[in-house]
Protein backbone atom coordinates (compact mmCIF):
# COMPACT_ATOMS: atom_id res chain seq x y z
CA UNK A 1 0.00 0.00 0.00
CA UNK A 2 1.41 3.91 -0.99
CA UNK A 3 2.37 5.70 2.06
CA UNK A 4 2.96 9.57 1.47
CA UNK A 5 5.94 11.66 2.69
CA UNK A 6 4.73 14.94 3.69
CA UNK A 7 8.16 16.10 3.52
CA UNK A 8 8.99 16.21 -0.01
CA UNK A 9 6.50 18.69 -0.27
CA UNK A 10 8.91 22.22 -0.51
CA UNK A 11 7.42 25.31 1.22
CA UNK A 12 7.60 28.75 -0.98
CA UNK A 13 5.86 32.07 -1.47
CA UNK A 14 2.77 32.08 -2.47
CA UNK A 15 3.90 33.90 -5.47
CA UNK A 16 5.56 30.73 -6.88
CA UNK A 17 3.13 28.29 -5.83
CA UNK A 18 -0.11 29.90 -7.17
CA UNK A 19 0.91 32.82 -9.05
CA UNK A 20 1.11 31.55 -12.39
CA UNK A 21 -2.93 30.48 -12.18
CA UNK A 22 -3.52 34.62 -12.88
CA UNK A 23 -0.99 34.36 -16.59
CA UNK A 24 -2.95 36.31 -18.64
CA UNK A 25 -3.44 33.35 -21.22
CA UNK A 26 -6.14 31.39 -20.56
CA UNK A 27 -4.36 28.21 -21.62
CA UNK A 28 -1.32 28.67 -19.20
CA UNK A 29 -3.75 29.52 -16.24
CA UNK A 30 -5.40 26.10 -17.12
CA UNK A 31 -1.97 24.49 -17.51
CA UNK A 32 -1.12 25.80 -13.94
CA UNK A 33 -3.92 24.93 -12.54
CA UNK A 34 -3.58 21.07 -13.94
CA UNK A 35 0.22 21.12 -12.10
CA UNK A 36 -1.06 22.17 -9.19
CA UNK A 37 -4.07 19.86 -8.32
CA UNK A 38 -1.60 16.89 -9.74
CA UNK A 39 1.08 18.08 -7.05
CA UNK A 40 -1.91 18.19 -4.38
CA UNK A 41 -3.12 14.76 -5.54
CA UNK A 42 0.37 13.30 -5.37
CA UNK A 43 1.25 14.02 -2.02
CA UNK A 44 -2.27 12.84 -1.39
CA UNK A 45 -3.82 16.01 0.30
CA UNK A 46 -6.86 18.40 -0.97
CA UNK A 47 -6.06 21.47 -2.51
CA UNK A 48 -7.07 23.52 1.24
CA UNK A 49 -4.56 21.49 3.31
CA UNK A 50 -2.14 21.25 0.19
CA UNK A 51 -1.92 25.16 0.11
CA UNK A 52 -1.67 25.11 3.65
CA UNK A 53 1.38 23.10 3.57
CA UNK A 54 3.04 24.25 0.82
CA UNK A 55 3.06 28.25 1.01
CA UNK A 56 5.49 29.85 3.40
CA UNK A 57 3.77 32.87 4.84
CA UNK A 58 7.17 33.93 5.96
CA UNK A 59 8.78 34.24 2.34
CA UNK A 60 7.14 36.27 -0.80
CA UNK A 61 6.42 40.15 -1.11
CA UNK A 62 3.51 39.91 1.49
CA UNK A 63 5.21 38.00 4.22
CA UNK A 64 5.15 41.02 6.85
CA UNK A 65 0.96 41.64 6.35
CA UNK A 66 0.15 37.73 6.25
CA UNK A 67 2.19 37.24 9.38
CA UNK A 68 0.18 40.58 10.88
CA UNK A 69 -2.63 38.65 10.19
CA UNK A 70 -1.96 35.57 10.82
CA UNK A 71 -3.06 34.18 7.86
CA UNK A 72 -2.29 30.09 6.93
CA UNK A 73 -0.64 29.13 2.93
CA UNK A 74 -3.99 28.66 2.16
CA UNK A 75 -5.54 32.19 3.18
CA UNK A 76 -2.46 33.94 1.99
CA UNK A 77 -3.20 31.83 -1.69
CA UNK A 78 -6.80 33.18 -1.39
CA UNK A 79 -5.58 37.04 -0.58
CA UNK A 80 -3.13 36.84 -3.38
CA UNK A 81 -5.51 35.24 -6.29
CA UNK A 82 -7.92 37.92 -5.10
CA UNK A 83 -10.73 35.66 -3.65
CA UNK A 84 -12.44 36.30 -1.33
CA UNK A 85 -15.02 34.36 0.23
CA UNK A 86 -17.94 36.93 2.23
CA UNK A 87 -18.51 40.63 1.97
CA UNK A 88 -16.40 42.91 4.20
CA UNK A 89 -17.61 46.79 3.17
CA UNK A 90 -15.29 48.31 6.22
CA UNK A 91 -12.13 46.49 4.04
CA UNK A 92 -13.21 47.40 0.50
CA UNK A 93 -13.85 43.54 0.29
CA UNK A 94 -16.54 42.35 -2.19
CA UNK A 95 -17.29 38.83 -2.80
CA UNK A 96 -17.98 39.75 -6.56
CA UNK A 97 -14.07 40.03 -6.81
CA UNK A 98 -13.88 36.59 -6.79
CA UNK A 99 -16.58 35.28 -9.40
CA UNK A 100 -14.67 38.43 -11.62
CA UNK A 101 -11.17 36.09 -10.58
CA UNK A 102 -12.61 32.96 -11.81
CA UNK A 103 -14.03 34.37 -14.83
CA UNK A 104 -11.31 35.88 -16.01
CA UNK A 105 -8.45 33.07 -14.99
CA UNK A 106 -9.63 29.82 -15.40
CA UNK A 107 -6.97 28.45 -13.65
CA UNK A 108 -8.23 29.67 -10.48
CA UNK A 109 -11.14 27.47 -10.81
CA UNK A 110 -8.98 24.56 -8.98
CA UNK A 111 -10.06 26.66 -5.72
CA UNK A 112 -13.54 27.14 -6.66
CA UNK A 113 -14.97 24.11 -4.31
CA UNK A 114 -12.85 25.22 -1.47
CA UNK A 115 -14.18 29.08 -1.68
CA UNK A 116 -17.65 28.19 -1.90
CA UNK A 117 -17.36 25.76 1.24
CA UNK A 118 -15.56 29.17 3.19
CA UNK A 119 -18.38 31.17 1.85
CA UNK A 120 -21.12 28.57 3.45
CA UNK A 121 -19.48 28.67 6.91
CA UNK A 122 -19.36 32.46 6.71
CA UNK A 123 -23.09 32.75 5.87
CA UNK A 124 -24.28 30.49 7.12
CA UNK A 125 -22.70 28.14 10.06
CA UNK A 126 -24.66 25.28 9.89
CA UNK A 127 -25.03 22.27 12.63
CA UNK A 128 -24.71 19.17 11.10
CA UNK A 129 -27.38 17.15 13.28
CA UNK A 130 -26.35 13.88 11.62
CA UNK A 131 -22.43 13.53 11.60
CA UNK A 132 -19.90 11.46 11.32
CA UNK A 133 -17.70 13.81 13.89
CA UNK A 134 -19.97 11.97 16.36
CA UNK A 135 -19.40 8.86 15.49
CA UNK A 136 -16.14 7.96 14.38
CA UNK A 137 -13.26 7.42 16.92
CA UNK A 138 -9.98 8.41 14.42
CA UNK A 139 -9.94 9.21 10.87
CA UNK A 140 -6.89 8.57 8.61
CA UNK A 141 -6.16 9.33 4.32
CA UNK A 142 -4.97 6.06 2.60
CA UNK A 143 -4.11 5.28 -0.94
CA UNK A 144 -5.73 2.41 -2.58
CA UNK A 145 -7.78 -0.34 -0.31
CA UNK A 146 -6.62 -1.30 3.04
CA UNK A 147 -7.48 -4.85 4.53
CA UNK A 148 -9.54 -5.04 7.51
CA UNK A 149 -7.79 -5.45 10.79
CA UNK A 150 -8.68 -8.15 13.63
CA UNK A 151 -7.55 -8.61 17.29
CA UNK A 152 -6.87 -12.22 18.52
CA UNK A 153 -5.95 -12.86 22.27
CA UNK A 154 -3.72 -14.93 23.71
CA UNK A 155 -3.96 -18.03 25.28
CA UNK A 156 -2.91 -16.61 28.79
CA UNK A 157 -5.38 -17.17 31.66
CA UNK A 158 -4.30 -13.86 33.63
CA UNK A 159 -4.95 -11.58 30.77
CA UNK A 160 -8.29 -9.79 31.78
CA UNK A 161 -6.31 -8.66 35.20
CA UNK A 162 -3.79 -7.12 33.45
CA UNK A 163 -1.85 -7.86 36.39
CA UNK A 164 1.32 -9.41 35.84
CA UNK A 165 3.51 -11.41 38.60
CA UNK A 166 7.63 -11.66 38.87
CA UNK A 167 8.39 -13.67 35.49
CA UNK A 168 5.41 -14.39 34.54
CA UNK A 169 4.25 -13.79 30.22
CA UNK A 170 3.04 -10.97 29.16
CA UNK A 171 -0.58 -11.08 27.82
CA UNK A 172 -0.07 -10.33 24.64
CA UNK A 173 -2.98 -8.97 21.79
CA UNK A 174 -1.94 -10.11 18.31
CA UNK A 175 -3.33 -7.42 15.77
CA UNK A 176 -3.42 -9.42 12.37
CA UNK A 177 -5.17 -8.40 8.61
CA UNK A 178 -8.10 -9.98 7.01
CA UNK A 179 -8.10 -10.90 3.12
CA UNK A 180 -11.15 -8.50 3.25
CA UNK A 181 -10.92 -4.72 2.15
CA UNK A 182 -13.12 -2.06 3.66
CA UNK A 183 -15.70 -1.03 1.48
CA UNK A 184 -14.98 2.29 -0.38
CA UNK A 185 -17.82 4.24 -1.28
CA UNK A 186 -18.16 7.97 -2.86
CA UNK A 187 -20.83 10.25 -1.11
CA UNK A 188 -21.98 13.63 -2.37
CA UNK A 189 -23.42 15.43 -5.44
CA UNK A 190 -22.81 18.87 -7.57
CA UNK A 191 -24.06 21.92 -9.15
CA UNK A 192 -23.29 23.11 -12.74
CA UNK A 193 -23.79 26.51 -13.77
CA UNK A 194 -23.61 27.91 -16.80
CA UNK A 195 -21.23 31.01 -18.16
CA UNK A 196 -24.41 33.51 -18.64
CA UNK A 197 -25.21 32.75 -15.21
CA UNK A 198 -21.63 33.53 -13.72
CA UNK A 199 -21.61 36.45 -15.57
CA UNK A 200 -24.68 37.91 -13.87
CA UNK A 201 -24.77 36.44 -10.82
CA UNK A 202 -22.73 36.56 -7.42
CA UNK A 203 -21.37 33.68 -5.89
CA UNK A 204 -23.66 34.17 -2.78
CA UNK A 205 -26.41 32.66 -4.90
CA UNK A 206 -25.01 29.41 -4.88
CA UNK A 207 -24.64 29.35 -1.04
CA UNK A 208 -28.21 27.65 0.26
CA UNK A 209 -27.95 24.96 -2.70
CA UNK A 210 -24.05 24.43 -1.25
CA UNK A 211 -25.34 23.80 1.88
CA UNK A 212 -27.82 21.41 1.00
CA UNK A 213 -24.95 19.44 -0.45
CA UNK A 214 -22.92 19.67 2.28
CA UNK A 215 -25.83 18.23 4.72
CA UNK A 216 -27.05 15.11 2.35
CA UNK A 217 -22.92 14.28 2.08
CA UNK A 218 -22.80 14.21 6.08
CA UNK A 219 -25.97 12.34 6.19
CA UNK A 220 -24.77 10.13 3.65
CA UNK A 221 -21.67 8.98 5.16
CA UNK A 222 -23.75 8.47 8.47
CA UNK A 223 -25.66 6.19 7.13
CA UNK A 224 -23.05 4.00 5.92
CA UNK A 225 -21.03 4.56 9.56
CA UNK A 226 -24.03 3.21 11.29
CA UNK A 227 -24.65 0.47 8.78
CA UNK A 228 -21.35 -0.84 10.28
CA UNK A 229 -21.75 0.00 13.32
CA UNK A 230 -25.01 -2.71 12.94
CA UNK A 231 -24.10 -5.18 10.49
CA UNK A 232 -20.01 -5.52 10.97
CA UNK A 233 -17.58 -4.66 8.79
CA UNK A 234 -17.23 -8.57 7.10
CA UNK A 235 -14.62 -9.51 10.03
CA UNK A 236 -16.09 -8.21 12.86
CA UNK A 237 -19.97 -9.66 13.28
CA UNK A 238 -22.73 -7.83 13.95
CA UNK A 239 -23.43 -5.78 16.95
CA UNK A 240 -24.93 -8.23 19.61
CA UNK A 241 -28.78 -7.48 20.84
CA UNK A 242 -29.78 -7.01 24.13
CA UNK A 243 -33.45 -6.13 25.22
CA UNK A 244 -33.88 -3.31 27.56
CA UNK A 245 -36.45 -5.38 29.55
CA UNK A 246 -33.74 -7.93 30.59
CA UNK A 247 -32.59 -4.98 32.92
CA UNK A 248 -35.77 -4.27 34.55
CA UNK A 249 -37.46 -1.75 31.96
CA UNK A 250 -40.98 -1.82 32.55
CA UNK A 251 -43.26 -1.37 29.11
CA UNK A 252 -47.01 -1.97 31.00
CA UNK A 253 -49.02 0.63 30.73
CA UNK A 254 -48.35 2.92 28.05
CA UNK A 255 -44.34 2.85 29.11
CA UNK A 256 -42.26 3.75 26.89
CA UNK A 257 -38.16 4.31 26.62
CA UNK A 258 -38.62 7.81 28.50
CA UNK A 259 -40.00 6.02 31.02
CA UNK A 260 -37.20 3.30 31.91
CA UNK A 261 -33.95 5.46 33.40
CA UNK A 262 -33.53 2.95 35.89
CA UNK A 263 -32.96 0.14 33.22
CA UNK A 264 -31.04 2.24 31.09
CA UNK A 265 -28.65 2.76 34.18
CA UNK A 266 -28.49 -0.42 34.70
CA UNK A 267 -27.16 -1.28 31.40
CA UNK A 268 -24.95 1.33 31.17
CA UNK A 269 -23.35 -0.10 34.65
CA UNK A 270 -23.31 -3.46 33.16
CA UNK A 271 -21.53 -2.82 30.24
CA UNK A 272 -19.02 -0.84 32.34
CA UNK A 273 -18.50 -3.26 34.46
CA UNK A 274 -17.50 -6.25 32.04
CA UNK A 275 -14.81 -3.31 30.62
CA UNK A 276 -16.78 -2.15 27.49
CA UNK A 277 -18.01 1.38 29.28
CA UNK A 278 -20.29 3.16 26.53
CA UNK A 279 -19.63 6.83 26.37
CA UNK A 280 -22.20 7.59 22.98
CA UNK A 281 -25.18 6.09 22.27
CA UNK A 282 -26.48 6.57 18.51
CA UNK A 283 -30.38 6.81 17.59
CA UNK A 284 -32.60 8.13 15.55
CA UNK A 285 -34.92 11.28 15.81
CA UNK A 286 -37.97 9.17 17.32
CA UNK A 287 -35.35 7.55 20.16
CA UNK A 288 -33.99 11.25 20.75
CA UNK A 289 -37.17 12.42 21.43
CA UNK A 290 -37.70 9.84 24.26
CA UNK A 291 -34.49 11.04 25.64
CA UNK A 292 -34.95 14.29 25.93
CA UNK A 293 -38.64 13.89 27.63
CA UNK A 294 -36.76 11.03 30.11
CA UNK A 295 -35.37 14.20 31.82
CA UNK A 296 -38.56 16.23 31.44
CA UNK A 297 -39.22 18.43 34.91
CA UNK A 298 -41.49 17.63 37.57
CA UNK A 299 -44.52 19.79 37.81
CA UNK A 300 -44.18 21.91 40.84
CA UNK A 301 -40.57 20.81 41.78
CA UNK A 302 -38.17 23.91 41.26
CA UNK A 303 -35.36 20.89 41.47
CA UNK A 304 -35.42 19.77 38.08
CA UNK A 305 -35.95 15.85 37.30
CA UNK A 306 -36.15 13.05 39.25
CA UNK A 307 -33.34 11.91 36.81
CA UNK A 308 -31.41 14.62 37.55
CA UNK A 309 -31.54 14.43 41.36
CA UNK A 310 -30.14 10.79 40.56
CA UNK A 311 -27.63 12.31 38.13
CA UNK A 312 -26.52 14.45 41.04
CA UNK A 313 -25.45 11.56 43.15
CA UNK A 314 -23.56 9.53 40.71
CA UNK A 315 -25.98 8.08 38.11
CA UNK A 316 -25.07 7.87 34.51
CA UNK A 317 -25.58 11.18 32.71
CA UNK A 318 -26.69 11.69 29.40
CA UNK A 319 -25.32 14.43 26.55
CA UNK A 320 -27.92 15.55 24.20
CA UNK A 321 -27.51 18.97 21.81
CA UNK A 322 -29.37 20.57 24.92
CA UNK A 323 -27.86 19.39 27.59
CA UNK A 324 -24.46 18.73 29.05
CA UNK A 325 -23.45 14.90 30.47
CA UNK A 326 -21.09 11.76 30.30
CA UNK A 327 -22.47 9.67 27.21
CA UNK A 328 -22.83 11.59 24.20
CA UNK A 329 -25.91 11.00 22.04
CA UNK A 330 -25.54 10.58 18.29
CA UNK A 331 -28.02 11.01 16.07
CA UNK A 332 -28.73 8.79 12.79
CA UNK A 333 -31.91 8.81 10.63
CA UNK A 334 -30.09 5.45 9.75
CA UNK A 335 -30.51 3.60 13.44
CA UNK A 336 -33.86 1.04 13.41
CA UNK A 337 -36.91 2.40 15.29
CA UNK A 338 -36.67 1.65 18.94
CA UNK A 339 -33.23 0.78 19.16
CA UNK A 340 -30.14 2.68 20.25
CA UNK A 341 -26.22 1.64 19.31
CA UNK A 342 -24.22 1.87 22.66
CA UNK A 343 -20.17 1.66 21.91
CA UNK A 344 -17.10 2.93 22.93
CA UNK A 345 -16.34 6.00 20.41
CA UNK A 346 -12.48 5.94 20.35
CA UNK A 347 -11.87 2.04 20.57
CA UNK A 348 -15.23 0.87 18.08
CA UNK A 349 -14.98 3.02 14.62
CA UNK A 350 -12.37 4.02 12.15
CA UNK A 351 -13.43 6.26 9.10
CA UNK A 352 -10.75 5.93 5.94
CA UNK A 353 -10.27 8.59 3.53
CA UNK A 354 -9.03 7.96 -0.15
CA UNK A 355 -6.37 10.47 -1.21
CA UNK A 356 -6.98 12.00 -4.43
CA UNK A 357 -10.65 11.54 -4.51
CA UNK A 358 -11.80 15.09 -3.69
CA UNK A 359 -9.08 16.64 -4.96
CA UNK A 360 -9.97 15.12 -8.40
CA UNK A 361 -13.08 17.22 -8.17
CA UNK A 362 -11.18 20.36 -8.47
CA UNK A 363 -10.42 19.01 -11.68
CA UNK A 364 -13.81 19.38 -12.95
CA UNK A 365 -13.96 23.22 -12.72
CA UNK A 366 -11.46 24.26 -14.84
CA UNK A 367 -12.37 22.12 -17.97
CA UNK A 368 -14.99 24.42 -19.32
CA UNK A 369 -16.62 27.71 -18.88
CA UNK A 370 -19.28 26.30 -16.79
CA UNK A 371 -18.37 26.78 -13.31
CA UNK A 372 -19.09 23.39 -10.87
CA UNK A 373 -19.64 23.12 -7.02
CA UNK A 374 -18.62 19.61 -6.21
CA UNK A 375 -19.04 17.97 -2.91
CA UNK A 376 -17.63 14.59 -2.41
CA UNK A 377 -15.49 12.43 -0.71
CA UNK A 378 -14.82 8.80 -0.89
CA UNK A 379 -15.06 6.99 2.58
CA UNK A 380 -14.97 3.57 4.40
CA UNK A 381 -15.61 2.06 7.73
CA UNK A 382 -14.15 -0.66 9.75
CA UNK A 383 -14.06 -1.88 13.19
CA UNK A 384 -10.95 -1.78 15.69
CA UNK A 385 -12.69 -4.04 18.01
CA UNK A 386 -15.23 -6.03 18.24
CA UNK A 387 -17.01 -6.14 21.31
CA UNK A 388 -17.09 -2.73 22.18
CA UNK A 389 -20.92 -2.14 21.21
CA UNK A 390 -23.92 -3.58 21.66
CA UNK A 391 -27.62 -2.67 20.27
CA UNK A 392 -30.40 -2.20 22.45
CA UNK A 393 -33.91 -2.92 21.97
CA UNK A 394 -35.93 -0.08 23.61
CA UNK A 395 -39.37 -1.38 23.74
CA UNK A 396 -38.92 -5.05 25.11
């Protein structure tokens, strides 16, 4: 498998890293362009960590104002190609500057994705409800497939204590690789637009349709992080199932998930105490909803909860976007009704990244005088251990 070597990339001014995507010939700002995204590509970075990297903010014309301002290779790229990403009057800053930049040097196009994601943020700041940020423990960039990874134990009796007497082994955990790759798949989608409209129109335009993108490629790779999560990742099996009831939840009467803290508790104990604690649960909307009315006041108790008052004294507390706690709740359109994923975050999921796939993208906007807004990456899933989550039935 291709490892990359983040040290042959050689840090310059941005002058001589970007500067020849303004030539005035259209052809050599293309040609530039080309160089650049295959120099990205081959180090196996997008074009925003790429510039990053490779422009020194302490070398060039400019180095005394970028330092000033603290600004990273990639800012100082975007300050010297003239693009600008939001409106700043005070500054003399307009945004139209940069659909004029891209208009008239092609070239430049190789930064259009990453200006339009800035401009989002800016404008907009949207929560992504359904992430992968929430689920995933590390992420890392690879090249090509990777095999799936599986721990074996030893044979040594002593190994849950950990505890190891004068000359005794060592337990010892044998890491070893499958003949099965992780699944590679490519999530997102795009917006063309055509030359009349880029002459007419500002960039701003574009900025609720780029943030629907943005969400359905977040809830996309969710889905297929939870699908593991369930199902296994061919090595590791499928989550095991335990019913809520089993630790005392009580369904008579109308009961319902919200109703059951005790039994939640209890699992959450359990699992802790057999060395698997479960700091994020992941469920869907309905199963959030339950939560969130499980800590609903008392009428006529200034206190709070009757779950909190437990919380106070040492019971398991729970994190949702409203509230502060100990296990972190995850949400997932993707989770099965009545049923919540309890794991470990940092020991359970790994999320892959192929190099070159979004950068490969950038290649798209500088073919032809349409301009195009595309949002994708190319991720996989797989399992560092096995046993570190378990799915819970919440209604039996």
């Amino acid at each position: 498998m291709k490892h990359f070597d983040l040290t042959n990339v050689q840090r310059q001014p941005v002058e001589t890293v970007v500067g020849a995507l303004i030539a005035e010939s259209g052809h050599d700002s293309r040609e530039a362009a080309t160089k650049l995204i295959a120099q990205a590509r081959e180090v196996g970075l997008g074009m925003r960590d790429y510039l990053t990297l490779a422009v020194d903010t302490r070398q060039g014309d400019n180095s005394a104002r970028f330092l000033e301002a603290g600004l990273t290779g990639y800012e100082a790229a975007l300050d010297h190609l003239d693009l600008p990403f939001h409106n700043d009057l005070s500054q003399g800053v307009l945004l139209q500057a940069a659909s004029d930049t891209f208009q008239k040097f092609p070239g430049t196009r190789a930064l259009f994705p990453e200006v339009i994601d800035d401009m989002v943020r800016w404008k907009d700041r949207q929560d992504q409800l359904e992430s992968t940020d929430h689920l995933v423990g590390q992420r890392r960039t690879i090249a090509g497939s990777e095999l799936i990874s599986t721990v074996v134990e030893d044979d040594s009796a002593e190994r849950g204590t950990f505890i190891v007497s004068e000359l005794a082994n060592i337990p010892v955990r044998t890491i070893r690789t499958s003949q099965t790759t992780v699944g590679m798949f490519k999530h997102g989608s795009a917006y063309r637009t055509s030359y009349e409209f880029n002459r007419r129109a500002s960039l701003d335009i574009l900025t609720p349709f780029a943030a629907r993108v943005q969400r359905q490629l977040e809830i996309s790779k969710t889905t297929a992080a939870v699908s593991v999560l369930v199902n296994g990742d061919g090595v590791n099996p499928a989550a095991p199932i335990e019913n809520l009831s089993s630790h005392g939840a009580d369904f008579t009467g109308g009961k319902t998930l919200k109703d059951n803290y005790r039994a939640l508790a209890k699992f959450l104990m359990k699992r802790a105490s057999e060395g698997n604690p479960v700091d994020t649960l992941c469920g869907n909307f309905d199963t959030y909803v339950e939560l969130m009315f499980m800590f609903m006041p008392v009428l006529n108790n200034k206190d709070g909860s009757d779950v909190e008052k437990i919380q106070a004294i040492g019971g398991p507390s729970l994190q949702l976007p409203i509230m502060g706690g100990t296990v972190k709740f995850a949400l997932s359109s993707a989770v099965p009704a009545n049923r919540l994923i309890a794991f470990s975050k940092a020991e359970t999921l790994e999320e892959l990244i192929e190099a070159g796939a979004a950068i490969s993208e950038n290649e798209q906007s500088i073919t032809n005088q349409a301009l195009t807004y595309v949002r994708t990456e190319t991720t996989g899933y797989k399992l560092a251990f096995g046993d570190t989550r378990t799915m819970l039935v919440t209604n039996a």
